[in-house]
PDB file of N, CA and C in Angstrom:
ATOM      1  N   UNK A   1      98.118 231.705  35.310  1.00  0.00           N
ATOM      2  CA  UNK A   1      99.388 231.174  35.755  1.00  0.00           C
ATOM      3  C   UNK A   1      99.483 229.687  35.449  1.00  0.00           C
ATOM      4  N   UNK A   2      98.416 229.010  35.315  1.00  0.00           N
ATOM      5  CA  UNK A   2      98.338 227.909  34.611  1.00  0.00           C
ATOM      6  C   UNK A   2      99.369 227.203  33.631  1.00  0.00           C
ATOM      7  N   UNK A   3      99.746 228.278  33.020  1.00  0.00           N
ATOM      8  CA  UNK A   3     100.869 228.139  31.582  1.00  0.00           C
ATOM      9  C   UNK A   3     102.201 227.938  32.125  1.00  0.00           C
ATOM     10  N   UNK A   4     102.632 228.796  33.119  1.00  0.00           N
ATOM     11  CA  UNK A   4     103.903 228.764  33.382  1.00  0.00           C
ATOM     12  C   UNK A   4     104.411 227.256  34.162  1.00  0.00           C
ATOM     13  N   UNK A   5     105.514 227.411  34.235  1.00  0.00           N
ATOM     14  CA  UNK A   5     106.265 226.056  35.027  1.00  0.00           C
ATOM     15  C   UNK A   5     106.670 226.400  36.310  1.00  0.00           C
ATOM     16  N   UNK A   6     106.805 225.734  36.869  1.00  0.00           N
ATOM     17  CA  UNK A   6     106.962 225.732  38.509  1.00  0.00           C
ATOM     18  C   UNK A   6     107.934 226.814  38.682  1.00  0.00           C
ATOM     19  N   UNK A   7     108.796 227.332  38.070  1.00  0.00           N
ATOM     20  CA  UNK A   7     110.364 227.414  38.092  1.00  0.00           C
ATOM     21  C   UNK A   7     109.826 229.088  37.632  1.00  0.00           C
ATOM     22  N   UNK A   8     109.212 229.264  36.509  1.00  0.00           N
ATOM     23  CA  UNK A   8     108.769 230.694  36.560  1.00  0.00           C
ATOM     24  C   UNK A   8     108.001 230.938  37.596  1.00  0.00           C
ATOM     25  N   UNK A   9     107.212 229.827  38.144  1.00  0.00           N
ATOM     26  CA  UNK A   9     106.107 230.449  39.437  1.00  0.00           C
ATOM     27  C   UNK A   9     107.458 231.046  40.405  1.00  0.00           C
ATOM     28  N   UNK A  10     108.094 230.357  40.919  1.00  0.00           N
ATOM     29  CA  UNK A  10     109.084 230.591  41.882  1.00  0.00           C
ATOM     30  C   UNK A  10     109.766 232.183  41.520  1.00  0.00           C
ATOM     31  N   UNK A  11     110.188 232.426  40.239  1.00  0.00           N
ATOM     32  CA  UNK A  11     110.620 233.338  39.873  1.00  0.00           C
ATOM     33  C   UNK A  11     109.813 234.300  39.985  1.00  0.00           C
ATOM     34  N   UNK A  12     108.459 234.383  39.855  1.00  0.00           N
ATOM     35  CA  UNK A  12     107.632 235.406  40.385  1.00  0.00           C
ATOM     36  C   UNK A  12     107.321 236.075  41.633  1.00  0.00           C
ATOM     37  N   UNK A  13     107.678 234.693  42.900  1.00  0.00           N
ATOM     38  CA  UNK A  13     107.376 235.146  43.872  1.00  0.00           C
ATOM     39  C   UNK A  13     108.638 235.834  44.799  1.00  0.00           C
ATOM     40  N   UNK A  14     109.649 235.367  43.999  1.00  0.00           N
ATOM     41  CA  UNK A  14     111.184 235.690  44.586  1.00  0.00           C
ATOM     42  C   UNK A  14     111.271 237.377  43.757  1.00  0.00           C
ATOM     43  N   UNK A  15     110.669 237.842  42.470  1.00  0.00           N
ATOM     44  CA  UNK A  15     110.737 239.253  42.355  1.00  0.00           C
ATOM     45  C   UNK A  15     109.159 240.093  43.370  1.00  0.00           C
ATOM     46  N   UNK A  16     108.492 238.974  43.653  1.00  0.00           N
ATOM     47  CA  UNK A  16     107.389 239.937  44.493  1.00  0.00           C
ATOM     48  C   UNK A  16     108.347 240.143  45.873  1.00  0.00           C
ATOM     49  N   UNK A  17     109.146 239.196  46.469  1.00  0.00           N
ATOM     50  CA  UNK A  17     109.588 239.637  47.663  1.00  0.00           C
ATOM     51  C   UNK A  17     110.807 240.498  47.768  1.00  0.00           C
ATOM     52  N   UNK A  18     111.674 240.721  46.922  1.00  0.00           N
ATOM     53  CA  UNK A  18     112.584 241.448  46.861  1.00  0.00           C
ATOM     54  C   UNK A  18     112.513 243.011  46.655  1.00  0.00           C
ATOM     55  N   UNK A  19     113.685 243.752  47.274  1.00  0.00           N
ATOM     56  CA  UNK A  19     113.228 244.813  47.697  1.00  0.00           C
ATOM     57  C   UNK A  19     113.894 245.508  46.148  1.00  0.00           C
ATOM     58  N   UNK A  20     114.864 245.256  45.362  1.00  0.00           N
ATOM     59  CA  UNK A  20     115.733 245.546  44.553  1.00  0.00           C
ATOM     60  C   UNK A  20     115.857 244.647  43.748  1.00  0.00           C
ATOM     61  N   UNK A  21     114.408 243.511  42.815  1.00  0.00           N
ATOM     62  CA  UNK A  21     115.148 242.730  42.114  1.00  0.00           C
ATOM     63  C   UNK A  21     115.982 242.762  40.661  1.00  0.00           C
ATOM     64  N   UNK A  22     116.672 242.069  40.403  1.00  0.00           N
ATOM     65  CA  UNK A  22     117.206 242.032  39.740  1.00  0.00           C
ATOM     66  C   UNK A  22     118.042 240.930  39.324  1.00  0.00           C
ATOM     67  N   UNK A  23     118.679 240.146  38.440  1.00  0.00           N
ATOM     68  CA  UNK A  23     119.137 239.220  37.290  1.00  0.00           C
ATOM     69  C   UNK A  23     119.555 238.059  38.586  1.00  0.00           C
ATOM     70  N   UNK A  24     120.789 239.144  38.465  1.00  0.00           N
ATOM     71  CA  UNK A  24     121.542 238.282  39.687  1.00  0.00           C
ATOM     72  C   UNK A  24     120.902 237.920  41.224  1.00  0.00           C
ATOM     73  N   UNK A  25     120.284 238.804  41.932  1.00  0.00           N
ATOM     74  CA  UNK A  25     119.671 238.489  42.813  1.00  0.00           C
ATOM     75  C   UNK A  25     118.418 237.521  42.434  1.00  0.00           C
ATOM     76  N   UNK A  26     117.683 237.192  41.737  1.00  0.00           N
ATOM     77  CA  UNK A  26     116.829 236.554  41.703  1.00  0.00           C
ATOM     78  C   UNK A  26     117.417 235.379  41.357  1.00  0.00           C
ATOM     79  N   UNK A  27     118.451 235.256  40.689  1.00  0.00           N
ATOM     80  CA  UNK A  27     119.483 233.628  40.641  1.00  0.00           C
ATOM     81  C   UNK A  27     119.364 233.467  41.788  1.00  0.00           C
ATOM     82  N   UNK A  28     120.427 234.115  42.783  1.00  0.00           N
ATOM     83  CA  UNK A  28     120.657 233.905  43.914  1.00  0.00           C
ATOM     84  C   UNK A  28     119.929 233.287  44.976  1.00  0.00           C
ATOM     85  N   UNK A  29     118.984 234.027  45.145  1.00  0.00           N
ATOM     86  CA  UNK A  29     117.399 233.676  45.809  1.00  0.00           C
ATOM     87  C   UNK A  29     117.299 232.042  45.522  1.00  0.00           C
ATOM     88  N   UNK A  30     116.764 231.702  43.834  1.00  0.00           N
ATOM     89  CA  UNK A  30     116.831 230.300  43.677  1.00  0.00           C
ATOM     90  C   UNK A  30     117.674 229.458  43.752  1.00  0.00           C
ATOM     91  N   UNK A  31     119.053 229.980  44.281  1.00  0.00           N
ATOM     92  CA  UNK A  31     119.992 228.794  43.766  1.00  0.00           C
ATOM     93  C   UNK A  31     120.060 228.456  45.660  1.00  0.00           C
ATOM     94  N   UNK A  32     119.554 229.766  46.286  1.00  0.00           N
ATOM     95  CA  UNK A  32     119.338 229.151  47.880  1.00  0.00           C
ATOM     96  C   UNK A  32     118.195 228.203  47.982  1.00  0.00           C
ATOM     97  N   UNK A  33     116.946 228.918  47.300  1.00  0.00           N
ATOM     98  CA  UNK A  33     115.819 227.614  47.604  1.00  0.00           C
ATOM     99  C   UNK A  33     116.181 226.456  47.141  1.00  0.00           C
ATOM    100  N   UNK A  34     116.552 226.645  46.042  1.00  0.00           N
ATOM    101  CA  UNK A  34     116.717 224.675  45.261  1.00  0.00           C
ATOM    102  C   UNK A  34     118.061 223.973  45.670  1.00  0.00           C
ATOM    103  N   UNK A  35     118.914 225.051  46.349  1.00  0.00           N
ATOM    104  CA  UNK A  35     120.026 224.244  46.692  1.00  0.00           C
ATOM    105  C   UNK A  35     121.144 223.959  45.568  1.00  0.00           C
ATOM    106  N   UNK A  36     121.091 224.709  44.745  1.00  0.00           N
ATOM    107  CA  UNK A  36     122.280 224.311  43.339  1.00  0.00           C
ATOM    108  C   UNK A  36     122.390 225.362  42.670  1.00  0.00           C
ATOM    109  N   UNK A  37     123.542 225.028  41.779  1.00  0.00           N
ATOM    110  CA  UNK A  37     123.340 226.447  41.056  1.00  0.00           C
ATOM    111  C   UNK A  37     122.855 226.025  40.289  1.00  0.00           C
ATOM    112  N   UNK A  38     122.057 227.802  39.550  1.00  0.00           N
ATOM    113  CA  UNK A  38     121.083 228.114  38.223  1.00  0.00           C
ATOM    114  C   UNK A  38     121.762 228.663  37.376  1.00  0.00           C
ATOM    115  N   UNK A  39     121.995 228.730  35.930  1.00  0.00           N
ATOM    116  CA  UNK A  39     122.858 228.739  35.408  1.00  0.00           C
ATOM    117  C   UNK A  39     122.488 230.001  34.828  1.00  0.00           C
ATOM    118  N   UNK A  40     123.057 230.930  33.819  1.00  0.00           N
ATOM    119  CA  UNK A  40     122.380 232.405  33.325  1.00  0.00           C
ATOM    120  C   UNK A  40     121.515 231.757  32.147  1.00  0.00           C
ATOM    121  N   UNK A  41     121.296 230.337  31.577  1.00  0.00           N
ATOM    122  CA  UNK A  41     120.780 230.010  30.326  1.00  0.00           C
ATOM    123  C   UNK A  41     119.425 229.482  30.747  1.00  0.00           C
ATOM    124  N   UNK A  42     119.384 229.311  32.416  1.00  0.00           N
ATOM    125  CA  UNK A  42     117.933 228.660  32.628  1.00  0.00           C
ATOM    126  C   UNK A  42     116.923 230.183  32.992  1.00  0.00           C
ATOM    127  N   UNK A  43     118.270 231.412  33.871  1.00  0.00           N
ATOM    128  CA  UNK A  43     116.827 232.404  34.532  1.00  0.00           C
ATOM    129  C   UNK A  43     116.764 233.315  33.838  1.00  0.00           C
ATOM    130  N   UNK A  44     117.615 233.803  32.889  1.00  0.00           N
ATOM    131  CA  UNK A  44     117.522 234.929  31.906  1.00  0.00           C
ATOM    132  C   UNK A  44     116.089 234.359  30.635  1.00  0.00           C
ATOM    133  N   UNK A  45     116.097 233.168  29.815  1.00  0.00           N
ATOM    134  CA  UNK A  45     114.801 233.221  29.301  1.00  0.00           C
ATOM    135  C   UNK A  45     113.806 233.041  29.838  1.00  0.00           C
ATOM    136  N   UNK A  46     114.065 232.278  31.017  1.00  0.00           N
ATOM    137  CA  UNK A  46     112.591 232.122  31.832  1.00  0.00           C
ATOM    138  C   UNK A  46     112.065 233.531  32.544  1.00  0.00           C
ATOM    139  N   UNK A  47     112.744 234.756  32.617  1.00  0.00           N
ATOM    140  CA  UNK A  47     112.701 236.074  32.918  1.00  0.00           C
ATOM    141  C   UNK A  47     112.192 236.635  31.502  1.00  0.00           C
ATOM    142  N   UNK A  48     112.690 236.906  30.614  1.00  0.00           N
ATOM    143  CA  UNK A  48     111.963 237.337  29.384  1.00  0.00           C
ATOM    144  C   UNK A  48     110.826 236.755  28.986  1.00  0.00           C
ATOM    145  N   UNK A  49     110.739 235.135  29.031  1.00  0.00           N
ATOM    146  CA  UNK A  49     109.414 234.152  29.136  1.00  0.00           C
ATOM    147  C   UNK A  49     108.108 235.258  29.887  1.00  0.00           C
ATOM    148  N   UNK A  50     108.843 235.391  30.996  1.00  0.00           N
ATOM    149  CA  UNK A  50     107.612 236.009  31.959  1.00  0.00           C
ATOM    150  C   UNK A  50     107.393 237.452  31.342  1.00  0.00           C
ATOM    151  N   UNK A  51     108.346 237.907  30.992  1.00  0.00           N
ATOM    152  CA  UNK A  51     107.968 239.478  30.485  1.00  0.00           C
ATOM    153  C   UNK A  51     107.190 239.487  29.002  1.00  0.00           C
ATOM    154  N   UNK A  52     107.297 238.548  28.205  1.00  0.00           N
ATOM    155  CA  UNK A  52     106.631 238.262  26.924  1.00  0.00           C
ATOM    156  C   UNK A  52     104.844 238.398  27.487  1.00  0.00           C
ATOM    157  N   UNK A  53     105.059 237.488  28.743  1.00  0.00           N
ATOM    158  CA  UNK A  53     103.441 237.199  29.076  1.00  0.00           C
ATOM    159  C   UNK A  53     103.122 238.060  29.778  1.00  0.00           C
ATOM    160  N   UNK A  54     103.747 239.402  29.779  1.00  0.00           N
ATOM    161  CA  UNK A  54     103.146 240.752  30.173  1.00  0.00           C
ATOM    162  C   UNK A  54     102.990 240.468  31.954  1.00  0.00           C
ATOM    163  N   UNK A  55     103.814 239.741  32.590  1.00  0.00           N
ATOM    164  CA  UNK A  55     103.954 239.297  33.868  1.00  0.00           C
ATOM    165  C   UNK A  55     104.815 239.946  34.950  1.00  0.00           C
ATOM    166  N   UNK A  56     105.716 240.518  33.712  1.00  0.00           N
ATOM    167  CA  UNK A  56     106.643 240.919  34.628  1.00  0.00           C
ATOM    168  C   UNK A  56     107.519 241.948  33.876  1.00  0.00           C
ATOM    169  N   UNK A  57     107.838 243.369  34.224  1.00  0.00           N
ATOM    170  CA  UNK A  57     108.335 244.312  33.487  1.00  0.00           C
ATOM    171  C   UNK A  57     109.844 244.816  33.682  1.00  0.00           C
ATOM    172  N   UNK A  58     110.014 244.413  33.282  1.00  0.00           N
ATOM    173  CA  UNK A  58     111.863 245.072  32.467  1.00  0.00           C
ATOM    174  C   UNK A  58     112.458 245.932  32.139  1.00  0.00           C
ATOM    175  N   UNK A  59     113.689 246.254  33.269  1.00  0.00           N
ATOM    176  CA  UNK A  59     113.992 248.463  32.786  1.00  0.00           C
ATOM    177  C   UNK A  59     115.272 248.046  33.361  1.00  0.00           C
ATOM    178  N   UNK A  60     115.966 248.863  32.241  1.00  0.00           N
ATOM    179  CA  UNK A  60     117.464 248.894  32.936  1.00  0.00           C
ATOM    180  C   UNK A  60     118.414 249.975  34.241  1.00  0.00           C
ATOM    181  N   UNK A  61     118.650 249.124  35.420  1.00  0.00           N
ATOM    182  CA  UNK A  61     119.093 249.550  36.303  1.00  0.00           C
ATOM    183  C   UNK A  61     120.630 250.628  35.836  1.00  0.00           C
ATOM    184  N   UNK A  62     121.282 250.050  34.807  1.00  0.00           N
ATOM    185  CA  UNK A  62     122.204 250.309  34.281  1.00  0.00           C
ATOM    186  C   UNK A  62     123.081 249.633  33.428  1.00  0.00           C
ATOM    187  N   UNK A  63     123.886 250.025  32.154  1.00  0.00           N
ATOM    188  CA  UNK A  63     124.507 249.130  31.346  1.00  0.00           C
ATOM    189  C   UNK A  63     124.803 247.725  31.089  1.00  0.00           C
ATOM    190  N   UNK A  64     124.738 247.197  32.342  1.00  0.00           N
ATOM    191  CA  UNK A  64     124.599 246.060  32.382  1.00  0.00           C
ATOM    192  C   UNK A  64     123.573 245.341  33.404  1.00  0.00           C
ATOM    193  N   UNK A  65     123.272 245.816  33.945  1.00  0.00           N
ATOM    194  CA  UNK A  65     122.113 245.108  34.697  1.00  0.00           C
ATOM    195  C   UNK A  65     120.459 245.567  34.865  1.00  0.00           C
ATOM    196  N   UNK A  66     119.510 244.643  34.969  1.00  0.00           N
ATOM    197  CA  UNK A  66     118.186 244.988  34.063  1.00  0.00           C
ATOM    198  C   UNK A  66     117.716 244.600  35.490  1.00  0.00           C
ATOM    199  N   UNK A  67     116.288 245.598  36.347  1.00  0.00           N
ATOM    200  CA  UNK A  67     115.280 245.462  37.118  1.00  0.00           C
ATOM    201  C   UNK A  67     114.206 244.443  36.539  1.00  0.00           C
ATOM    202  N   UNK A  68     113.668 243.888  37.346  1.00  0.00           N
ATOM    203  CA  UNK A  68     112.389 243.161  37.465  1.00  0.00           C
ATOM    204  C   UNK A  68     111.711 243.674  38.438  1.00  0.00           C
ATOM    205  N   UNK A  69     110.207 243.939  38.104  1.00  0.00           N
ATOM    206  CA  UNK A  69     109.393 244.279  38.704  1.00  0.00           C
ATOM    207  C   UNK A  69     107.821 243.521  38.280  1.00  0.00           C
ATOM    208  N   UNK A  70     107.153 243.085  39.067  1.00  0.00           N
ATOM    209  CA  UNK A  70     105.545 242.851  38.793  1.00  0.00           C
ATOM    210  C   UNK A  70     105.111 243.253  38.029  1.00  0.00           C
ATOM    211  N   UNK A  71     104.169 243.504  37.227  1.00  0.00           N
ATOM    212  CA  UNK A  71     103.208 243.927  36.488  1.00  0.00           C
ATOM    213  C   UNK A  71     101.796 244.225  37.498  1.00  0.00           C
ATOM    214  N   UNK A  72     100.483 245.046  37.543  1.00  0.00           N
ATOM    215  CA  UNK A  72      99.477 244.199  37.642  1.00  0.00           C
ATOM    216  C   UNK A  72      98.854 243.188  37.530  1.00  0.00           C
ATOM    217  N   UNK A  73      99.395 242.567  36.539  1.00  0.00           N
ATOM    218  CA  UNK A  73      99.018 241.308  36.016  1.00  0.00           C
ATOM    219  C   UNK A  73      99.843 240.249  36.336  1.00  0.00           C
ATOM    220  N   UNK A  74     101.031 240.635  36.980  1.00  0.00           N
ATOM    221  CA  UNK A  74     102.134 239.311  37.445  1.00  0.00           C
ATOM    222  C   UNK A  74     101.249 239.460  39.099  1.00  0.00           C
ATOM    223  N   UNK A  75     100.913 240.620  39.309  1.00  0.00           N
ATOM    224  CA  UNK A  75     100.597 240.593  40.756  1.00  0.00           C
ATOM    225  C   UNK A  75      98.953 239.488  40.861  1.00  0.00           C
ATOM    226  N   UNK A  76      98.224 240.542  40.268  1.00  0.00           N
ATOM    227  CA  UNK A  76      96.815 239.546  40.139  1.00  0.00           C
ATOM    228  C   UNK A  76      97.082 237.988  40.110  1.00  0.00           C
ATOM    229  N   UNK A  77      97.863 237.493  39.240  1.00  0.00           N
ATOM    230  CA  UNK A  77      97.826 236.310  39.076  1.00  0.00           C
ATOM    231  C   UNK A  77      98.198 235.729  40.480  1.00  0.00           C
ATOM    232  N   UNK A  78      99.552 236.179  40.831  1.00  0.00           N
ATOM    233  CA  UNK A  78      99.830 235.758  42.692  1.00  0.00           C
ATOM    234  C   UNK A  78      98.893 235.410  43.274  1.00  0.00           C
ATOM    235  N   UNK A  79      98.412 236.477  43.434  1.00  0.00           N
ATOM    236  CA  UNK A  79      97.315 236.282  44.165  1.00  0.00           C
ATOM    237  C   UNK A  79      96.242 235.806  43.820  1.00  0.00           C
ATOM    238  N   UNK A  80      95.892 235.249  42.850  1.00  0.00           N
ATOM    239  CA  UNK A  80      94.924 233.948  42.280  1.00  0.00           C
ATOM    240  C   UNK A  80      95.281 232.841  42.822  1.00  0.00           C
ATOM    241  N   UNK A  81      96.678 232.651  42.669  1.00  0.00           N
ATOM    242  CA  UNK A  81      97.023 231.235  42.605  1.00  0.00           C
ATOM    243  C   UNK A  81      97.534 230.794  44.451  1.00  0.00           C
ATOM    244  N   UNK A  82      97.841 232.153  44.912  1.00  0.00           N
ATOM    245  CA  UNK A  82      97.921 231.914  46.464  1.00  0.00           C
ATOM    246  C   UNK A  82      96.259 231.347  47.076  1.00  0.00           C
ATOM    247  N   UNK A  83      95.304 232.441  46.117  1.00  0.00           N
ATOM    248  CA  UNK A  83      93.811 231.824  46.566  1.00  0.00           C
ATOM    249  C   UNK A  83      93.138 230.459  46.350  1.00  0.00           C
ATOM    250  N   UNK A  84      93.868 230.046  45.482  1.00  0.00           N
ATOM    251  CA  UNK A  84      93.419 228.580  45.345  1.00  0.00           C
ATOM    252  C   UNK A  84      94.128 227.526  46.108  1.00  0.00           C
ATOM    253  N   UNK A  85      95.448 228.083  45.730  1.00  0.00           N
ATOM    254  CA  UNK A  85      96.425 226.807  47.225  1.00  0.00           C
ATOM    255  C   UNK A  85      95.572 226.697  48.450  1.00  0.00           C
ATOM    256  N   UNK A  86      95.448 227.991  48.973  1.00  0.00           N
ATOM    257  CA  UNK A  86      95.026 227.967  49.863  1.00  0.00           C
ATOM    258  C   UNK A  86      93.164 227.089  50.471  1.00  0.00           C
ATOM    259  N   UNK A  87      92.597 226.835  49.148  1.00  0.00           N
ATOM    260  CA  UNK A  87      91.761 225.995  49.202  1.00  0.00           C
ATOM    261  C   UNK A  87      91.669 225.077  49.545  1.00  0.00           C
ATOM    262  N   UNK A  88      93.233 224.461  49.157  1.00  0.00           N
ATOM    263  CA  UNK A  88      93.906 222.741  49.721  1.00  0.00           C
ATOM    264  C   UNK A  88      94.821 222.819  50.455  1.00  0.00           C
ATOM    265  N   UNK A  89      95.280 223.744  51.243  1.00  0.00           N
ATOM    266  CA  UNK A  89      96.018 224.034  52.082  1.00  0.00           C
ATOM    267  C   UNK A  89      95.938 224.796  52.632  1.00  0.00           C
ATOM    268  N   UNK A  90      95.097 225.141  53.904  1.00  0.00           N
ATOM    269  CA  UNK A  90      95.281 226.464  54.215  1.00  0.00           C
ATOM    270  C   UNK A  90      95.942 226.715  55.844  1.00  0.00           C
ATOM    271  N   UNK A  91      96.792 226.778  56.219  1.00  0.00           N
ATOM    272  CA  UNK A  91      97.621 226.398  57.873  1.00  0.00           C
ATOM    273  C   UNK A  91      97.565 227.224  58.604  1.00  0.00           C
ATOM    274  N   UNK A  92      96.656 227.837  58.805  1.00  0.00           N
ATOM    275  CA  UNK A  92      95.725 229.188  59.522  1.00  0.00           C
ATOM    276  C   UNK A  92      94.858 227.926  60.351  1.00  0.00           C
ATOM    277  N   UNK A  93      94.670 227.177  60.039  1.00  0.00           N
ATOM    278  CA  UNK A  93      93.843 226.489  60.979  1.00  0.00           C
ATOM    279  C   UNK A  93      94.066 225.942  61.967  1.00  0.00           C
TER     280      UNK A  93
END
């Protein structure tokens, strides 16, 4: 996860929590965390970005709108990178 940018990290964890993600909902999601809107030119390649890196898998809900889902490998990584935050942060304590 190293490779990616903050902005795909976010995008990963907003399709791990969603129950139905998808294009528009995962805009949505970010344009609540960051407070602005996201435009379709920033989350649509940064969504294929992630699916190139075998992160995150892609199936169409219908004619026009495309699912996101984890990979094993979008998941593993999560949870790598939750294990190391948590090295320097951990608020369980």
């Amino acid at each position: 996860m190293h490779d990616l940018t903050g902005f795909q990290r976010d995008i990963l964890y907003v399709i791990a929590g969603l129950e139905q993600p998808h294009g528009l909902a995962v805009k949505d999601e970010l344009e609540d965390y960051y407070e602005q809107e996201i435009n379709h030119g920033r989350i649509y390649p940064n969504l294929d970005d992630l699916v190139d890196k075998g992160l995150v898998e892609k199936s169409e809900l219908d004619e026009r709108t495309n699912s996101y889902t984890l990979t094993g490998h979008g998941e593993r990584e999560i949870t790598a990178r939750r294990n190391w935050e948590t090295q320097y942060v951990d608020l369980t304590e």
